[in-house]
Protein backbone atom coordinates (compact mmCIF):
# COMPACT_ATOMS: atom_id res chain seq x y z
CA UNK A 1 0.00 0.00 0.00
CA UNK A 2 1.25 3.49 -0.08
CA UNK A 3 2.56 5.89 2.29
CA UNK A 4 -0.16 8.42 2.08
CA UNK A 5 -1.21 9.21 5.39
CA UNK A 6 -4.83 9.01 6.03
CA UNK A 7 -4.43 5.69 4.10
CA UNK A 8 -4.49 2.34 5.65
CA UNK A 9 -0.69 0.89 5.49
CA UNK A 10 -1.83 -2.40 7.80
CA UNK A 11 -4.96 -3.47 10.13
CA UNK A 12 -3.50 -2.87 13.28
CA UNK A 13 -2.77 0.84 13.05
CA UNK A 14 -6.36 2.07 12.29
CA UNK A 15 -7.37 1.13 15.23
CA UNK A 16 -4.18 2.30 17.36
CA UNK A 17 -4.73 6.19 15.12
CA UNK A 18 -8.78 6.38 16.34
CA UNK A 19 -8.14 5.13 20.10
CA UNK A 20 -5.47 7.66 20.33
CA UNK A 21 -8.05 10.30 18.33
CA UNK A 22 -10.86 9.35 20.77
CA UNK A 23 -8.15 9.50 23.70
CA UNK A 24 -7.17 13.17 22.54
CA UNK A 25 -10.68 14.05 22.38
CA UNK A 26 -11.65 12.62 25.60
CA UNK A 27 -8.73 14.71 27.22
CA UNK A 28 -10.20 17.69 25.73
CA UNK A 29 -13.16 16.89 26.49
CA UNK A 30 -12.29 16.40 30.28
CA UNK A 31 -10.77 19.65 30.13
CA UNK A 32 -12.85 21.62 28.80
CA UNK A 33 -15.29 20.32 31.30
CA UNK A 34 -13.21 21.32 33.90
CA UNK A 35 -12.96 24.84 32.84
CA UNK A 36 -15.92 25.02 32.67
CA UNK A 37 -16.62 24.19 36.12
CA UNK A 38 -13.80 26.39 37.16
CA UNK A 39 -15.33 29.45 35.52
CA UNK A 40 -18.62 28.64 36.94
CA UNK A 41 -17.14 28.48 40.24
CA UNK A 42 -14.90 31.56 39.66
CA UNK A 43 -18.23 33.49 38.35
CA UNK A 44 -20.16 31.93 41.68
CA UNK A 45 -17.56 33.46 43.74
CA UNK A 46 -17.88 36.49 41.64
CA UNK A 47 -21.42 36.90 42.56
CA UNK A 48 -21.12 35.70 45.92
CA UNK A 49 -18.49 38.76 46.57
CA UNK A 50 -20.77 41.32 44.84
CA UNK A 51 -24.08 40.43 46.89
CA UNK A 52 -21.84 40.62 50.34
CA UNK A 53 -20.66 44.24 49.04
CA UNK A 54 -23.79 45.46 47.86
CA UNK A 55 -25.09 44.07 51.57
CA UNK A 56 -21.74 45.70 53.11
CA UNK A 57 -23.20 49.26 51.46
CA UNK A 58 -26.18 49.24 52.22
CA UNK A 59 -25.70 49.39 55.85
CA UNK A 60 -22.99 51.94 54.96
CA UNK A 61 -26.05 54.17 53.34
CA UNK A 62 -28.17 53.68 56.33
CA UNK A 63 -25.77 54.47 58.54
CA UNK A 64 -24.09 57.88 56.50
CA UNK A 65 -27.82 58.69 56.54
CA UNK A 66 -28.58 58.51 60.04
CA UNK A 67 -24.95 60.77 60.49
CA UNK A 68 -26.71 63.04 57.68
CA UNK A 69 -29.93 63.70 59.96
CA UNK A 70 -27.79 64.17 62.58
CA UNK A 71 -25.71 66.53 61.32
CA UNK A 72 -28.92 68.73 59.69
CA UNK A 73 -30.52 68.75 63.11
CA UNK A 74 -27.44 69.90 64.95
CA UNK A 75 -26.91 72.67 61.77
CA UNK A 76 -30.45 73.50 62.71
CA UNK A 77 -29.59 74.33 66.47
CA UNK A 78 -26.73 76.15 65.59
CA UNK A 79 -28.18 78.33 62.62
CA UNK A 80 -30.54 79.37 65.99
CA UNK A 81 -28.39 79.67 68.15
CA UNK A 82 -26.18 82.20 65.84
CA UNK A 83 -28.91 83.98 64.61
CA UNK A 84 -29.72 85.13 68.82
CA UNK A 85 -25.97 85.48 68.92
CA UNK A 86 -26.85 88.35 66.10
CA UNK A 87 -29.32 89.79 68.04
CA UNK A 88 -27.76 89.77 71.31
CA UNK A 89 -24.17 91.14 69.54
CA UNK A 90 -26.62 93.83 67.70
CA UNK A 91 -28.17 94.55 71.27
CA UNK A 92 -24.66 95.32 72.71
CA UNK A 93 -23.54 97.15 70.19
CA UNK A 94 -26.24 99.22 70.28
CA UNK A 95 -26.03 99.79 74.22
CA UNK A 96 -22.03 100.44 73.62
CA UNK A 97 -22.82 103.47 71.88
CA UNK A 98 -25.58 104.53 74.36
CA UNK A 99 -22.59 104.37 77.10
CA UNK A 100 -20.31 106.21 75.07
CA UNK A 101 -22.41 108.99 74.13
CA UNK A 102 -23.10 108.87 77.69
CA UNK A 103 -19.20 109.44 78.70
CA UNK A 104 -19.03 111.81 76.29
CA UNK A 105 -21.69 113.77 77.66
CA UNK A 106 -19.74 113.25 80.85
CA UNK A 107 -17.00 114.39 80.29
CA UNK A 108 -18.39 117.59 78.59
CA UNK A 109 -20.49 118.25 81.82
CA UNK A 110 -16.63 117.87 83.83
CA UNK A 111 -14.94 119.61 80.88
CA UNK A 112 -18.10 122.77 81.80
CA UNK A 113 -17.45 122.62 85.69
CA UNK A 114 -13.25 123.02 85.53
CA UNK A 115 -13.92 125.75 83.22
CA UNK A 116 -16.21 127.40 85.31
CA UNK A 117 -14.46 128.19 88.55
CA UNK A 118 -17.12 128.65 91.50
CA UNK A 119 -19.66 127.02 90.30
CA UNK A 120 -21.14 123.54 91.18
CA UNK A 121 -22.04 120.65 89.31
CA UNK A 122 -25.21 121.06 90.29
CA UNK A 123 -25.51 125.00 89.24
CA UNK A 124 -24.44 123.00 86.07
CA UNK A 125 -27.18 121.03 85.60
CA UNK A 126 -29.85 123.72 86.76
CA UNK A 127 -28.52 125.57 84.12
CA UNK A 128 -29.37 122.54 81.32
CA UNK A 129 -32.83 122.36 82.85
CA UNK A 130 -33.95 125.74 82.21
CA UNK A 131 -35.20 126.86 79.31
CA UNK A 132 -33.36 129.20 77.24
CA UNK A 133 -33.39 133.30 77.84
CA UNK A 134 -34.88 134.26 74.26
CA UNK A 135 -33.84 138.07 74.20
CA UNK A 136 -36.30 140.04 71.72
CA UNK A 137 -34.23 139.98 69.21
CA UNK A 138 -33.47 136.06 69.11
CA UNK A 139 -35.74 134.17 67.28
CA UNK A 140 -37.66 130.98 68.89
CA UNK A 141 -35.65 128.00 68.58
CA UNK A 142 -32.12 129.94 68.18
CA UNK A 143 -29.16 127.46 67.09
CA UNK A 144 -27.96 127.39 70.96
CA UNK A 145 -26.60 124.06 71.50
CA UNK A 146 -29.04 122.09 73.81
CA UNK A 147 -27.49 119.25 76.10
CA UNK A 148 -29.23 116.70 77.97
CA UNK A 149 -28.05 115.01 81.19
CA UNK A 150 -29.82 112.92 83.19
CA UNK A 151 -30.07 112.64 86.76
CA UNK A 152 -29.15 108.80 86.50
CA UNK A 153 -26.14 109.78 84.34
CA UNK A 154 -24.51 111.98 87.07
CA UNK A 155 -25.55 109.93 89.87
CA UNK A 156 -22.34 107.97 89.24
């Protein structure tokens, strides 16, 4: 017979080519089986680590949103608390300036006495209680500087 391959040379080796064909595909066959099962195992795991992570965040969510609420109802106390702080600084600032115009007027009433040798605080103060002299030929409401001092004020 020939040398052809594919060709029969001799009874015996047909047989010996297909067992070792059928043992080939039988390896491959076990193989590929067995990748298989690794990749179903690999894309079990695969899930199994994505459902214990989408578990793992959802208690991170719940809990980030209980720290959220949290946080807005403490922002909530303290947006109060600095708007009184606003008021009350407002209030102070406003009673700062009362005092000082009060010094000021103070000292102008000491500054009035030193320059006025004799004459008493109190002569002082009768004198800012009166009402103006008009002379006839001042008009009513003349541009005479008017200051006011009360009693508390010099009662220091």
């Amino acid at each position: 017979m020939s040398n052809v391959p594919g060709m029969m040379s001799s009874g015996s080796e047909p047989d010996a080519r297909g067992v070792n064909v059928d043992e080939k595909k039988r390896k491959r066959m076990i193989s590929n089986r067995e990748s298989a099962r690794r990749s179903r195992m690999k894309k079990q795991k695969l899930l199994e680590d994505l459902v214990t992570e989408v578990a793992s965040l959802k208690v991170q969510i719940h809990n980030n949103t209980n720290k959220y609420e949290a946080l807005m109802q403490k922002i909530v106390v303290l947006e109060s608390e600095n708007n009184a702080l606003k008021v009350q600084q407002m209030e102070l600032a406003q009673h700062l300036k009362n005092l000082q115009l009060m010094q000021t007027q103070m000292e102008l009433l000491e500054f009035n006495l030193m320059n006025q040798p004799g004459r008493t605080l109190c002569d002082i103060i009768v004198d800012i209680n009166e009402p103006p002299k008009v002379q006839s030929w001042q008009c009513h409401g003349s541009n005479q500087p008017a200051i006011m001092a009360s009693t508390e004020m010099l009662n220091y």
